[in-house]
C-alpha atoms as a PDB file:
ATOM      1  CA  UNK A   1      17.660   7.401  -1.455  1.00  0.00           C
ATOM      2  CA  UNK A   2      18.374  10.311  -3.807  1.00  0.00           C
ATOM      3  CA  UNK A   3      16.151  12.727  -4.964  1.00  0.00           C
ATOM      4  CA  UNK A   4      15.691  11.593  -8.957  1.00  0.00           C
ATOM      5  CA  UNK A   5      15.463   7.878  -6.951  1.00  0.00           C
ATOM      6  CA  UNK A   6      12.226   8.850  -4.937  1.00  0.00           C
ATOM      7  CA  UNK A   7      10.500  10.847  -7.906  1.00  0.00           C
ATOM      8  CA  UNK A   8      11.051   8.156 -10.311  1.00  0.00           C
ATOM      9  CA  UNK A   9       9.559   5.612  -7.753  1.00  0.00           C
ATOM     10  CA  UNK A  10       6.858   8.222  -7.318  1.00  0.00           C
ATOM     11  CA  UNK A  11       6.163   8.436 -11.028  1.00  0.00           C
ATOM     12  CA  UNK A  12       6.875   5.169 -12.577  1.00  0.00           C
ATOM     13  CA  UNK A  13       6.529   2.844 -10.406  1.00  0.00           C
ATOM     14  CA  UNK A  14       3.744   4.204  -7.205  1.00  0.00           C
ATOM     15  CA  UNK A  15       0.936   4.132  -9.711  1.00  0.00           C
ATOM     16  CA  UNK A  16       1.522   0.807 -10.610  1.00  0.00           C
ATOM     17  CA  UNK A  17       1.263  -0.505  -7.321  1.00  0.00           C
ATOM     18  CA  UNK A  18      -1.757   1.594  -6.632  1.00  0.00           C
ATOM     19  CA  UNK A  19      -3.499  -0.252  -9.788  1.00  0.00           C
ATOM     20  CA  UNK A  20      -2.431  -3.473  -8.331  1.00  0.00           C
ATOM     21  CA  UNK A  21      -3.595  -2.707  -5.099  1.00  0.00           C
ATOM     22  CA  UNK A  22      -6.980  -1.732  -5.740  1.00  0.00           C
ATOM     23  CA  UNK A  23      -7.392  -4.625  -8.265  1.00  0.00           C
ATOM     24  CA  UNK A  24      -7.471  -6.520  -5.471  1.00  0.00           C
ATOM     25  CA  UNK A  25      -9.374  -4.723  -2.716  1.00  0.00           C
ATOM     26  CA  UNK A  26     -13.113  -3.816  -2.339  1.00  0.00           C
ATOM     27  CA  UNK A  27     -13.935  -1.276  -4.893  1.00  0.00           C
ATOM     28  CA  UNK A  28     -15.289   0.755  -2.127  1.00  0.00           C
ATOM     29  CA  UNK A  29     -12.051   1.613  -0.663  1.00  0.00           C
ATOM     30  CA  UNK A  30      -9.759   4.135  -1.706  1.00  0.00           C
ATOM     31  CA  UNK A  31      -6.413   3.895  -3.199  1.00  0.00           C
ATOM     32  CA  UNK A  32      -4.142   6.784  -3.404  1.00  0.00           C
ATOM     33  CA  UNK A  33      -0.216   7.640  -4.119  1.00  0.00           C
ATOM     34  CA  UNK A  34       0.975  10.446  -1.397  1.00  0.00           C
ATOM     35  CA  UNK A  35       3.865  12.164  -1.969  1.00  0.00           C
ATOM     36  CA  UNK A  36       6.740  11.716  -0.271  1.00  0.00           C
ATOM     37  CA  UNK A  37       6.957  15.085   2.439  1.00  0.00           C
ATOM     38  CA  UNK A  38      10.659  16.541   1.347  1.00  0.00           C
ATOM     39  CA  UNK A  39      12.789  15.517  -2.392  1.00  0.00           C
ATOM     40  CA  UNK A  40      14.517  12.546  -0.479  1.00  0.00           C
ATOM     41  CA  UNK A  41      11.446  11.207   1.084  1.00  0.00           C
ATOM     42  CA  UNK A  42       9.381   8.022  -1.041  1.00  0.00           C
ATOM     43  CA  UNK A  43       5.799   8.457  -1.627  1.00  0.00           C
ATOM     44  CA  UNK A  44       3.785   6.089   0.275  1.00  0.00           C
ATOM     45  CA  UNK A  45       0.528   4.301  -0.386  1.00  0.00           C
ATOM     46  CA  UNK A  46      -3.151   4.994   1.349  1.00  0.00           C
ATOM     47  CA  UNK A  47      -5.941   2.739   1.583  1.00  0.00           C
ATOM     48  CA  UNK A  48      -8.816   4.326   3.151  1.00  0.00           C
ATOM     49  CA  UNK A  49     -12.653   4.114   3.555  1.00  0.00           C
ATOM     50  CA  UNK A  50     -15.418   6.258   3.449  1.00  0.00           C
ATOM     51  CA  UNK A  51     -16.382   6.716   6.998  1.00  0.00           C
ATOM     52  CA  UNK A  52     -19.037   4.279   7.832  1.00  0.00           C
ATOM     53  CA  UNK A  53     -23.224   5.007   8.059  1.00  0.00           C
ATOM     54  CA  UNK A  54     -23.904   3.282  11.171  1.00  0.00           C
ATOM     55  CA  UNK A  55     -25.126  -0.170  10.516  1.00  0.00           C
ATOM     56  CA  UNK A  56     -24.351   0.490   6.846  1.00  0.00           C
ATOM     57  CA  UNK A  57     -21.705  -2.398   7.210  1.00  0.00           C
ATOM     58  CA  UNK A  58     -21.203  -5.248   9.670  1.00  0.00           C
ATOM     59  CA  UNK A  59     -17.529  -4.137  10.722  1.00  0.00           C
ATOM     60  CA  UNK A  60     -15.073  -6.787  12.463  1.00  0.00           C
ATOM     61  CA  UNK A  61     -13.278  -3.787  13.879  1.00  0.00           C
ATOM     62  CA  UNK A  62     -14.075  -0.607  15.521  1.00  0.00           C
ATOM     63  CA  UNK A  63     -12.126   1.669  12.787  1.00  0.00           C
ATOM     64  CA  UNK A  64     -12.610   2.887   9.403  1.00  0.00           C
ATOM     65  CA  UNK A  65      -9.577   1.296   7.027  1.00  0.00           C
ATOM     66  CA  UNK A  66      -6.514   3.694   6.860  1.00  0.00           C
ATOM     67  CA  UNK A  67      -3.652   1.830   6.091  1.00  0.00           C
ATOM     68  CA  UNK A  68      -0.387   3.358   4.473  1.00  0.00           C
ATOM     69  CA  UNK A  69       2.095   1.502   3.520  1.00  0.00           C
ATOM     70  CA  UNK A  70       6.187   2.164   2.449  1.00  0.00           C
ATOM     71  CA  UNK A  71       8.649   0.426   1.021  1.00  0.00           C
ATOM     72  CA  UNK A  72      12.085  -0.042   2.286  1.00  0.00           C
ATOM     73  CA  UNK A  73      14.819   2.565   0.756  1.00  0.00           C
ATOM     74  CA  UNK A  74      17.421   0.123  -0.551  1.00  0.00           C
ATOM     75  CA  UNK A  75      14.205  -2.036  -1.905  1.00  0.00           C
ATOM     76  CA  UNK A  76      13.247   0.416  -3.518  1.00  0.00           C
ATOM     77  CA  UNK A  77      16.960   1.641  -4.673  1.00  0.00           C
ATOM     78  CA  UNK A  78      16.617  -2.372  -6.185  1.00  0.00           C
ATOM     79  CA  UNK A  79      13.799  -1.762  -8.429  1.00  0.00           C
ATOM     80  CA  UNK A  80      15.537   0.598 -10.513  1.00  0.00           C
ATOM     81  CA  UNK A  81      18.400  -0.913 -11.296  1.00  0.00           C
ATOM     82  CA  UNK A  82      18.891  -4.060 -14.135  1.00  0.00           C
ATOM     83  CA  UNK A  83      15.960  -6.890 -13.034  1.00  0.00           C
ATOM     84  CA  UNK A  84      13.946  -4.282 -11.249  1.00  0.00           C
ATOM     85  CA  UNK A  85      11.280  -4.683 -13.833  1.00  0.00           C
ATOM     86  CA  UNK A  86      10.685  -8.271 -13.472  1.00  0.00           C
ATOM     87  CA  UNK A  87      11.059  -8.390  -9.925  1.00  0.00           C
ATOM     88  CA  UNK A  88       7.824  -5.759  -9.618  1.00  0.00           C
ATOM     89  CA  UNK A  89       5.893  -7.716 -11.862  1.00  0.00           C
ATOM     90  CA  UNK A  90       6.555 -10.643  -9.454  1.00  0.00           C
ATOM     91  CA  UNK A  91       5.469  -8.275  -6.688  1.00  0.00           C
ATOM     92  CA  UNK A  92       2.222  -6.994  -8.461  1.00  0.00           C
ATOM     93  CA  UNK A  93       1.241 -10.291  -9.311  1.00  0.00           C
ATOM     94  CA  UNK A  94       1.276 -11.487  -5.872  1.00  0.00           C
ATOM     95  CA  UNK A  95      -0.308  -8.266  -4.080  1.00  0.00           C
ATOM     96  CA  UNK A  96      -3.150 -10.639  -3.239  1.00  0.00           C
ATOM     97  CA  UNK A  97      -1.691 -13.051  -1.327  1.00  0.00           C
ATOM     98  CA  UNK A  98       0.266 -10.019   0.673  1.00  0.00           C
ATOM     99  CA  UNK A  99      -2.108  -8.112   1.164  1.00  0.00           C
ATOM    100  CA  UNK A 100      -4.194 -10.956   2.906  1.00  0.00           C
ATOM    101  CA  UNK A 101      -0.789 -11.619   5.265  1.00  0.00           C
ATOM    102  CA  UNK A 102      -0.915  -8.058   6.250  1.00  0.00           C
ATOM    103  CA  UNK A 103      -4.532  -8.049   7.416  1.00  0.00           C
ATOM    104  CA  UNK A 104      -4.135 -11.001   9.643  1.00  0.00           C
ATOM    105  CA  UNK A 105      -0.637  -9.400  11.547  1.00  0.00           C
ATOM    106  CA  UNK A 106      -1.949  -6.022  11.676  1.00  0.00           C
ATOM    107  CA  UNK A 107      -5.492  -6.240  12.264  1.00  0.00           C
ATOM    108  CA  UNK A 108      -7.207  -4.882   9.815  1.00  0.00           C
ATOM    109  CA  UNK A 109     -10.138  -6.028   7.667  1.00  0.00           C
ATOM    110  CA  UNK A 110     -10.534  -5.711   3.897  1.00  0.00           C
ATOM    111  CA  UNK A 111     -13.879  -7.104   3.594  1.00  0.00           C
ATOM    112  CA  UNK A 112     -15.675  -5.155   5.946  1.00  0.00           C
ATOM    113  CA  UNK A 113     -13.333  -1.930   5.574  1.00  0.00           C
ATOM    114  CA  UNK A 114     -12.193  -1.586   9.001  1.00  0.00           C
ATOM    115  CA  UNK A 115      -9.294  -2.281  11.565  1.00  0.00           C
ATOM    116  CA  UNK A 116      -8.255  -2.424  15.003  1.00  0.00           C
ATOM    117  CA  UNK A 117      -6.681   1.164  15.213  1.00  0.00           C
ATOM    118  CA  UNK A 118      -7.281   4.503  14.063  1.00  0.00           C
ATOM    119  CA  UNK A 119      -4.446   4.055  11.484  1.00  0.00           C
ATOM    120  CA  UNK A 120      -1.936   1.420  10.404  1.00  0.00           C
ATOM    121  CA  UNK A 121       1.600   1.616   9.142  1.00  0.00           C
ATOM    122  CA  UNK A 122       2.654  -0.922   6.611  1.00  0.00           C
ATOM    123  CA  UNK A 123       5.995   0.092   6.715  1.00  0.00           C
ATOM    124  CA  UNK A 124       9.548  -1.137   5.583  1.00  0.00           C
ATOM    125  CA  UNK A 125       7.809  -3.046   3.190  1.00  0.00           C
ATOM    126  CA  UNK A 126      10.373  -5.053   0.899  1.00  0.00           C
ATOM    127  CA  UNK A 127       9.091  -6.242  -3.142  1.00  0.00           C
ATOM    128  CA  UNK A 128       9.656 -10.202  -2.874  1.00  0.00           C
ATOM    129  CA  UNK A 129       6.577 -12.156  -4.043  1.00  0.00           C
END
């Protein structure tokens, strides 16, 4: 991926998917773009919780949430060229539904804002709905 590649997906398209992604989480968790480390590198995605008050919340898991998720290079390399646009629309519409696939393989908990380990990589994720 190319430099003007990862800042557009950075700028245009990141804060999209953070919208999208806390419309459909608990509006105690936090959703947050973070740049990608060097020009080439994509930004990825956090979703984190406050750290728990003990007893505060009945937790399934021993963890506070802190997920991050990324997005493939050449998937991403997709969405901007012709049909990108419709194809992320497909993508934000059915965040839900992923989202609730990625708990279940990776452990973590949206509802009670935890997960099985300390933090949780998302990663290589493509944009099919």
């Amino acid at each position: 991926m190319n430099r003007e590649q990862a800042h557009r997906f950075e700028t245009e398209i990141m804060p999209r998917i953070a919208e999208g992604v806390a419309r459909v989480v608990d509006q105690k968790l936090r959703v947050e773009v973070v740049p990608g480390g060097n020009p080439r590198e994509p930004a990825r995605l956090r979703v984190s919780a406050p750290p728990s008050d003990d007893g505060a919340r009945s937790r399934r898991y021993p963890f506070d949430m802190n997920v991050f998720l990324t997005w493939d290079d050449e998937e991403i390399e997709r969405l901007l060229h012709p049909g990108g646009e419709a194809r992320l629309q497909r993508y934000l519409d059915a965040l839900g539904d992923k989202l609730r696939a990625w708990q279940d393989a990776r452990e973590v908990d949206v509802p009670t804002r935890s997960q099985a380990e300390p933090s949780v990589l998302l990663g290589g994720l493509d944009f099919e709905a």
